[in-house]
N, C-alpha and C. Protein backbone atom coordinates (compact mmCIF):
# COMPACT_ATOMS: atom_id res chain seq x y z
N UNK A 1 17.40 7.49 14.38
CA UNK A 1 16.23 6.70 14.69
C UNK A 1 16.06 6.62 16.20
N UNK A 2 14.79 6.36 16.57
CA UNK A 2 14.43 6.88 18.06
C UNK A 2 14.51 5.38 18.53
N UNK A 3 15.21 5.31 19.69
CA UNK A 3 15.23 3.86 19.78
C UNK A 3 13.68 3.53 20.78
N UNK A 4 13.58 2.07 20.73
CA UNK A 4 11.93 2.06 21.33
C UNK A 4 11.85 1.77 22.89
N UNK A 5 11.15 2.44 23.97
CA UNK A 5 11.32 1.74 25.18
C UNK A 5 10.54 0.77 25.34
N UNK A 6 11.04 -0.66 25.84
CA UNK A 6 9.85 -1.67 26.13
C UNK A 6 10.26 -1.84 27.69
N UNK A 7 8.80 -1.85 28.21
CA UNK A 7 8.77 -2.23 29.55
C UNK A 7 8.91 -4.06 29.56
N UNK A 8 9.72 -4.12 31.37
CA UNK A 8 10.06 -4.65 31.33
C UNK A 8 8.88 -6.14 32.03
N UNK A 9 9.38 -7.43 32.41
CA UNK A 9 8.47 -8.12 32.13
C UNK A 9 7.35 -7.90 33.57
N UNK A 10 8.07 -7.71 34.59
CA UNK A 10 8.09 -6.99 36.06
C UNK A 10 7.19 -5.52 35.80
N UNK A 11 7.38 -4.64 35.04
CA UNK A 11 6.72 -3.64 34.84
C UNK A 11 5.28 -3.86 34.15
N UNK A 12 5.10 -4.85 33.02
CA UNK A 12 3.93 -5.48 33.14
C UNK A 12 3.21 -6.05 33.85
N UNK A 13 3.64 -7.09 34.70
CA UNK A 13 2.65 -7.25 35.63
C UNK A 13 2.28 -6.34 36.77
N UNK A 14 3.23 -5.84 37.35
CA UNK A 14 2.61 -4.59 38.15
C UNK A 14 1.42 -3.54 37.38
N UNK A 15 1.96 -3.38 36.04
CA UNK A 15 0.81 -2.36 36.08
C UNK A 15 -0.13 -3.14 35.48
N UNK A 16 -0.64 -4.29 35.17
CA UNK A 16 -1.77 -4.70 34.95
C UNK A 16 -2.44 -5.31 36.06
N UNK A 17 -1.67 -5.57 37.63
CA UNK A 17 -2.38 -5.86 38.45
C UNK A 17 -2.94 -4.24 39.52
N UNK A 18 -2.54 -3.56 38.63
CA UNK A 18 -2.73 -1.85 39.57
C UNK A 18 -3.70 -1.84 38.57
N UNK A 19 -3.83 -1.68 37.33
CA UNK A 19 -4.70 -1.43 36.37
C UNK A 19 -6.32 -2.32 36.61
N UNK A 20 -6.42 -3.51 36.99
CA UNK A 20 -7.29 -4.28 37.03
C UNK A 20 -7.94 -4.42 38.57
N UNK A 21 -7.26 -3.75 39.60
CA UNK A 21 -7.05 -3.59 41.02
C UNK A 21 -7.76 -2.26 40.90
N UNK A 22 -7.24 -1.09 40.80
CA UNK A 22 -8.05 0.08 40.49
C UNK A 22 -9.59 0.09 39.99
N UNK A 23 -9.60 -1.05 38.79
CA UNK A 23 -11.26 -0.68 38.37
C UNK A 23 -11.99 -1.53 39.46
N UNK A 24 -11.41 -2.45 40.10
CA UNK A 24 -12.21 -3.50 41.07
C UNK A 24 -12.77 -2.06 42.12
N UNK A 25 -11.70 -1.79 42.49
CA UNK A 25 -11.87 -0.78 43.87
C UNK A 25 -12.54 0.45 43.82
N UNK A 26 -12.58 1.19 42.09
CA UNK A 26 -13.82 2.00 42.09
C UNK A 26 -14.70 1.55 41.70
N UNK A 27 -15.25 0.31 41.13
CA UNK A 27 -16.44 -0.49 41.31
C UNK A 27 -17.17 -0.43 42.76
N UNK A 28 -16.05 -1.18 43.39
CA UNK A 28 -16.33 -1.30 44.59
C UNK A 28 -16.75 0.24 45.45
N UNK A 29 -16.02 1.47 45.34
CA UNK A 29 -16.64 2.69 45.67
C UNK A 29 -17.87 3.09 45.27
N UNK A 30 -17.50 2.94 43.47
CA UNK A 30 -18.78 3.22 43.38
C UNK A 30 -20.34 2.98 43.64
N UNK A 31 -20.33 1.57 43.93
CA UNK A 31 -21.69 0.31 44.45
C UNK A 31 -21.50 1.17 45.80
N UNK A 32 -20.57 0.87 46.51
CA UNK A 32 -21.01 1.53 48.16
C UNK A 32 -21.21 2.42 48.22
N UNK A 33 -20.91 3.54 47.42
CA UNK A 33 -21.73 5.27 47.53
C UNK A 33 -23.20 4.79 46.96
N UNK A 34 -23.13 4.24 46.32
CA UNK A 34 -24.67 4.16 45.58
C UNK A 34 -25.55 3.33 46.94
N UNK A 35 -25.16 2.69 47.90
CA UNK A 35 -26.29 1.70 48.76
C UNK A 35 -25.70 2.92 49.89
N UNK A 36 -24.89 3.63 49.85
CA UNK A 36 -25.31 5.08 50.81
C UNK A 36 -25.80 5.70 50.53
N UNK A 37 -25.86 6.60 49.12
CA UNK A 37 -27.10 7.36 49.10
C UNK A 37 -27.94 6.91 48.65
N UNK A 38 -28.22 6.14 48.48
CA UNK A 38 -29.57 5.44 47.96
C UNK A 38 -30.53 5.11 49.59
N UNK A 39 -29.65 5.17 50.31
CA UNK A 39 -30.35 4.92 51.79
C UNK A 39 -30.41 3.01 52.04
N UNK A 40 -29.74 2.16 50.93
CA UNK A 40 -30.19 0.51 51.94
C UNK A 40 -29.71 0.60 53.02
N UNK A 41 -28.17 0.92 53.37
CA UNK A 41 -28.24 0.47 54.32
C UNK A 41 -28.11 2.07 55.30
N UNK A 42 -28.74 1.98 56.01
CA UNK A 42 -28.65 3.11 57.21
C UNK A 42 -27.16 3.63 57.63
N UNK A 43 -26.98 5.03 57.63
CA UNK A 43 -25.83 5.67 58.24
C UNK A 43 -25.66 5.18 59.79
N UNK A 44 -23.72 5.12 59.83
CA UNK A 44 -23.72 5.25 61.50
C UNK A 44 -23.86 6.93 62.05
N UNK A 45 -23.44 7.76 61.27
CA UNK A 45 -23.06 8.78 61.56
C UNK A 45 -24.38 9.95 60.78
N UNK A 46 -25.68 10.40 61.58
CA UNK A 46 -27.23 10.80 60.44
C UNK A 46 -26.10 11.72 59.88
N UNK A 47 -26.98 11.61 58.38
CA UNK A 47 -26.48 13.44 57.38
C UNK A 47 -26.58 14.16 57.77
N UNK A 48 -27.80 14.23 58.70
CA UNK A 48 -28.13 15.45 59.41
C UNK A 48 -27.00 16.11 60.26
N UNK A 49 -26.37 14.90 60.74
CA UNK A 49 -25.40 15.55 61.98
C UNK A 49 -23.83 16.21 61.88
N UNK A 50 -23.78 15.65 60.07
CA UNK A 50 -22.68 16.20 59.36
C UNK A 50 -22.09 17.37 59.62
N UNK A 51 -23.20 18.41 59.17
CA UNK A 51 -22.24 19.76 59.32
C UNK A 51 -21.82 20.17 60.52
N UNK A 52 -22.20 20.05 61.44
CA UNK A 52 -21.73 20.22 63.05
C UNK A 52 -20.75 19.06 63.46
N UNK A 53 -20.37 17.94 62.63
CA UNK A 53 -19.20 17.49 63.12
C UNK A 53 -17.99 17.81 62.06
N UNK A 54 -18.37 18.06 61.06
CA UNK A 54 -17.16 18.40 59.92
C UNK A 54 -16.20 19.54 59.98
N UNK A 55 -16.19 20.07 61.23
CA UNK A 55 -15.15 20.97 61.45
C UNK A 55 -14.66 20.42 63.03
N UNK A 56 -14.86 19.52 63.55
CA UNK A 56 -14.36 19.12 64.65
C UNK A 56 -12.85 18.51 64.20
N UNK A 57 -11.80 18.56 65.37
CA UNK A 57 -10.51 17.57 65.29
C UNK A 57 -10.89 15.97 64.77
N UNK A 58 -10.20 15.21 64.54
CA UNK A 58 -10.56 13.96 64.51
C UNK A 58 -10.97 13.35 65.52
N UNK A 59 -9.87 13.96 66.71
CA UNK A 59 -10.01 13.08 67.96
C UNK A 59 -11.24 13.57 68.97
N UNK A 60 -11.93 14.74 68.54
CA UNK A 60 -13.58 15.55 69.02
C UNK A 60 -14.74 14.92 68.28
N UNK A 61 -14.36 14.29 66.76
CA UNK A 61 -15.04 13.33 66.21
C UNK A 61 -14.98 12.10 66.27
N UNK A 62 -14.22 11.51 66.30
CA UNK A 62 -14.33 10.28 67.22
C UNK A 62 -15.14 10.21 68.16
N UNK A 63 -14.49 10.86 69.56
CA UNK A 63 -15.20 10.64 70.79
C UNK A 63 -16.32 11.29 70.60
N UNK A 64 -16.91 12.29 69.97
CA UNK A 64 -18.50 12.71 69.52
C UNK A 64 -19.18 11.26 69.10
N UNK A 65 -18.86 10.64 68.03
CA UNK A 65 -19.68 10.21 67.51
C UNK A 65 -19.28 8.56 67.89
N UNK A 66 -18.68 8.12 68.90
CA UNK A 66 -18.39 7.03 69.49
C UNK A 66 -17.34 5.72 68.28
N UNK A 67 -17.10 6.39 67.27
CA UNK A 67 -16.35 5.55 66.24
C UNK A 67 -14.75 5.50 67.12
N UNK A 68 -14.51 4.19 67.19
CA UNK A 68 -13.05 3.94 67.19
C UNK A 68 -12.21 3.93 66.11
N UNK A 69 -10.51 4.50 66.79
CA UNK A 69 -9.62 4.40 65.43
C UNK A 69 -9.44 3.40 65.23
N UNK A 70 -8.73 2.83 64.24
CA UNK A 70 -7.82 1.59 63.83
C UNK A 70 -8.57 1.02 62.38
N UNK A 71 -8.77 -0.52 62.94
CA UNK A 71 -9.42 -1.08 62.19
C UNK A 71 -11.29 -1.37 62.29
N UNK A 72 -11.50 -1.00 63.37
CA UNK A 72 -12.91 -0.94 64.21
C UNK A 72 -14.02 -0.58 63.39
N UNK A 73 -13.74 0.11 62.22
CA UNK A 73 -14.42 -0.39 60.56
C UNK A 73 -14.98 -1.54 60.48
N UNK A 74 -14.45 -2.66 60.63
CA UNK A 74 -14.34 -3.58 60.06
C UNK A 74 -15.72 -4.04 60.50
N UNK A 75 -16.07 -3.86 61.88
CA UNK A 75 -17.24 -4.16 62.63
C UNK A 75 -18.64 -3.36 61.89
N UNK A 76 -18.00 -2.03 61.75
CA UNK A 76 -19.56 -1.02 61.37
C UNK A 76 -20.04 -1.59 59.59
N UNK A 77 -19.58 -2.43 58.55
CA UNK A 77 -19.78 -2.54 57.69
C UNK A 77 -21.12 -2.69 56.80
N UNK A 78 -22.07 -2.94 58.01
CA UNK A 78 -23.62 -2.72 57.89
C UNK A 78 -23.95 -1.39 57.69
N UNK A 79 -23.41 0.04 58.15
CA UNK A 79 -23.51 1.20 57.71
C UNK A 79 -23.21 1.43 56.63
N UNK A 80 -24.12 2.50 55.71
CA UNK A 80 -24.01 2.85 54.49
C UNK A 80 -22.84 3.49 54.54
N UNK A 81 -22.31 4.23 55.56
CA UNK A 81 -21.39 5.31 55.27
C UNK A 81 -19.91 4.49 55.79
N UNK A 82 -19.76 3.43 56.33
CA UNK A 82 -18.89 2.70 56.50
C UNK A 82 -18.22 1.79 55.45
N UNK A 83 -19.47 1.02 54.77
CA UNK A 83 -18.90 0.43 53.56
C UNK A 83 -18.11 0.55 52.76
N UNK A 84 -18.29 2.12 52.16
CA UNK A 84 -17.10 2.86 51.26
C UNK A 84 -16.16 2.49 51.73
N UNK A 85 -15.53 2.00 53.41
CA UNK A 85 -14.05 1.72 53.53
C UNK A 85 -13.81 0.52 53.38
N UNK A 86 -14.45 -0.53 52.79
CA UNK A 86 -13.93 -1.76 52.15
C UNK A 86 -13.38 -1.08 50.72
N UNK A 87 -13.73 -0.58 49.96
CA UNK A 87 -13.45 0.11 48.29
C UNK A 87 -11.63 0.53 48.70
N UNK A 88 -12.12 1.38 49.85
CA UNK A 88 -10.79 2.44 50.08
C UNK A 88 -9.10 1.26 50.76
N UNK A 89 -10.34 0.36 51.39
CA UNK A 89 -8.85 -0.37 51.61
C UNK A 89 -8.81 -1.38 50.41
N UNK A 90 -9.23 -1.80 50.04
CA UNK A 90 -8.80 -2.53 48.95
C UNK A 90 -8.02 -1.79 47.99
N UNK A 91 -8.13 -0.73 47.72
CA UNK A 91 -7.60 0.23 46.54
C UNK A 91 -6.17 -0.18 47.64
N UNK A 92 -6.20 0.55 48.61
CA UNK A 92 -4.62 0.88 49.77
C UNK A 92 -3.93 -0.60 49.64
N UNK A 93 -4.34 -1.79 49.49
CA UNK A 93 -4.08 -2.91 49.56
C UNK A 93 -3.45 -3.69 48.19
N UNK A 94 -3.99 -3.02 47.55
CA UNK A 94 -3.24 -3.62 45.30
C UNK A 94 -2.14 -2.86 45.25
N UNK A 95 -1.35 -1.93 45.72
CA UNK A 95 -0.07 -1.96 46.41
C UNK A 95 1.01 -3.42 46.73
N UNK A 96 0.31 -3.65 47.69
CA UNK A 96 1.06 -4.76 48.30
C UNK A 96 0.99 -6.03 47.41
N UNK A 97 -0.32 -6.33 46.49
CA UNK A 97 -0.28 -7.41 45.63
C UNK A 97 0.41 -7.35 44.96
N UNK A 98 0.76 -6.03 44.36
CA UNK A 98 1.28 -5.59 43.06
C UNK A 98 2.74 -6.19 43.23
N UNK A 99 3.65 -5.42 44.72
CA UNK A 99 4.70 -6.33 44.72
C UNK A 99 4.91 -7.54 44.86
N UNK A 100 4.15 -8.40 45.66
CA UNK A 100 4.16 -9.28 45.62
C UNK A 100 4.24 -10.19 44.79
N UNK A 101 3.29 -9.98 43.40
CA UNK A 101 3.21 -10.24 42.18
C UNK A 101 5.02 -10.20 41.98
N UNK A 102 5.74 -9.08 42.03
CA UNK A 102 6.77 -8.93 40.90
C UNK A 102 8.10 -9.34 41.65
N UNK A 103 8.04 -10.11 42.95
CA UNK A 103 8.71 -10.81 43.65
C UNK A 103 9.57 -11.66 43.18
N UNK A 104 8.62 -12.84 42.82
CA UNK A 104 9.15 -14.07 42.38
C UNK A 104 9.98 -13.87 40.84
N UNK A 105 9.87 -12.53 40.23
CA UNK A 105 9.92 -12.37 38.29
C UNK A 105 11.00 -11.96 38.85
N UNK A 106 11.70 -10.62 40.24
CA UNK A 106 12.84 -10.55 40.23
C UNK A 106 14.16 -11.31 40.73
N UNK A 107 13.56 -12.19 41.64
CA UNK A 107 14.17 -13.60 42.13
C UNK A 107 14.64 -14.41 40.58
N UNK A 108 13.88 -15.00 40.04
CA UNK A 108 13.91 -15.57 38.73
C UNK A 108 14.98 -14.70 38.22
N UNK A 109 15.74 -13.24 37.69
CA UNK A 109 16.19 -12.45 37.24
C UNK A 109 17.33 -12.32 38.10
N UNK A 110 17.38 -12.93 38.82
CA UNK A 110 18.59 -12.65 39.90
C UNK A 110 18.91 -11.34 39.91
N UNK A 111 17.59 -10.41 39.98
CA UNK A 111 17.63 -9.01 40.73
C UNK A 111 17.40 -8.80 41.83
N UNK A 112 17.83 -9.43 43.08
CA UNK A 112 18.03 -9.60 44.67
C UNK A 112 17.87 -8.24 45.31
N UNK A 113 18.49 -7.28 44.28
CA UNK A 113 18.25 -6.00 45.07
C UNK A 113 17.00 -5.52 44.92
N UNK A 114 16.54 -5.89 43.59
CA UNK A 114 15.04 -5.07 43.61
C UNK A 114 13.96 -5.94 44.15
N UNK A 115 14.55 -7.38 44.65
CA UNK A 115 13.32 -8.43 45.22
C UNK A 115 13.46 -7.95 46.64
N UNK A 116 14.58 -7.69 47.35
CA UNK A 116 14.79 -7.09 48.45
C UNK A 116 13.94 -6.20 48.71
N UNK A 117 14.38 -4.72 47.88
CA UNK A 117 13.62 -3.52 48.24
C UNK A 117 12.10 -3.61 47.84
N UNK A 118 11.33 -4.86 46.95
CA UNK A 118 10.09 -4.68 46.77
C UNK A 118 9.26 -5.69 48.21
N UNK A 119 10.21 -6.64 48.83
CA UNK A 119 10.17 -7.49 49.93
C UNK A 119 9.74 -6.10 51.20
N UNK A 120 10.70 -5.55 51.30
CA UNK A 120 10.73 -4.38 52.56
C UNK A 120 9.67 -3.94 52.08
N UNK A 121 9.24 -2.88 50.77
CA UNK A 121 7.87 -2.33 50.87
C UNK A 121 7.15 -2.84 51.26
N UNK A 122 6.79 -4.20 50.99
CA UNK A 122 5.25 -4.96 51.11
C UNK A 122 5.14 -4.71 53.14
N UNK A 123 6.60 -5.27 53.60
CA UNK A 123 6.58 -5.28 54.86
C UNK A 123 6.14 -3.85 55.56
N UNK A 124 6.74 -2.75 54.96
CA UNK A 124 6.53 -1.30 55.12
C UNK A 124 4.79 -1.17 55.29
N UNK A 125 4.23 -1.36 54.10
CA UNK A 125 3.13 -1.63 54.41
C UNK A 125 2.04 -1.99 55.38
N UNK A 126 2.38 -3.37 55.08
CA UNK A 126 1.63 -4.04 55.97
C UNK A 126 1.86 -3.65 57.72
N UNK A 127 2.69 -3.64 57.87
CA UNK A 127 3.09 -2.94 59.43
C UNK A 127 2.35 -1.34 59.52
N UNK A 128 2.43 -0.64 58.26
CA UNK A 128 1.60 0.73 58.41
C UNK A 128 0.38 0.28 58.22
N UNK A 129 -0.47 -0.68 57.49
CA UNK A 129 -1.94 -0.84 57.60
C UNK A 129 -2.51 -1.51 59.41
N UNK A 130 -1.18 -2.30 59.54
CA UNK A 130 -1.70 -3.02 60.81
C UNK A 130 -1.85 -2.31 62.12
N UNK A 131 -1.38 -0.75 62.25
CA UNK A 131 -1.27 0.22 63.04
C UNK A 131 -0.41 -0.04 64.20
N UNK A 132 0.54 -1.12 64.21
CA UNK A 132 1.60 -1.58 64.97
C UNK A 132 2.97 -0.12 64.70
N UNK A 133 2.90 0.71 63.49
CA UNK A 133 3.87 1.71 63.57
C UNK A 133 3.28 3.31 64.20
N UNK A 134 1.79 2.63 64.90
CA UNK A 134 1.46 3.99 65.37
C UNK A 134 2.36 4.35 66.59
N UNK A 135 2.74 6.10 66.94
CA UNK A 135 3.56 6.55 67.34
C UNK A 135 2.19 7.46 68.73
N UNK A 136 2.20 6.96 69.51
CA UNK A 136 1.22 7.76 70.32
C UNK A 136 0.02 8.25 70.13
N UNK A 137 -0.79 9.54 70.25
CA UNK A 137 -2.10 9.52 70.11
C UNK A 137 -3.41 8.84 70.98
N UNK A 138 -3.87 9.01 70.07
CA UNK A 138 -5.48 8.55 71.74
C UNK A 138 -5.75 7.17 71.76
């Protein structure tokens, strides 16, 4: 007889907060492609000017088209073609809930090692979203 695998209580909530996190965030893609091409809200970057920058470096597109790196998004969100990166970080971001979520279930479990190593990811994270682990560049 095949014995049965049941996930564990930690493995449920992670994947129902990735599961319910995911449809938010292609909701969320999908509405912001739709008010970009649909034209509400105006491009920072015209369509027109696309194909002549889509083979440039990043850092020739950037300084072409005056966009800063980082978080400097956050400002252009009135652009149609900017919006999509609320969808994209939120998706990058149900990651970090997810552990967070399964924190306290392995504490409770007196699994210290896996509250540890899910503790460091979140931190891993968040230090790579906050661009504090950038290593040089422009």
């Amino acid at each position: 007889m095949e014995k049965k695998v049941v996930a564990t209580e930690e493995q449920l909530r992670y994947a129902a907060l990735l599961n319910n996190g995911m449809k938010i965030g292609m909701a969320m893609l999908l509405i912001s492609f739709a008010i970009y091409a649909i034209g509400i809200l105006p491009p920072f970057v015209p369509v027109e000017d696309l194909p002549k920058l889509w083979g440039m470096s990043v850092h020739d597109y950037l300084n072409k088209t005056g966009i800063h790196e980082g978080w400097s998004w956050l400002k252009l969100l009135n652009k149609g073609d900017f919006l999509n990166f609320l969808g994209i970080a939120f998706l990058g971001g149900v990651t970090i809930v997810c552990f967070l979520a399964i924190i306290p279930i392995l504490i409770r479990k007196k699994d210290h090692v896996y509250a540890l190593i899910a503790a460091l990811e979140v931190t891993v994270l968040i230090l790579a979203a906050s661009g504090l682990l950038k290593t040089g560049g422009h």
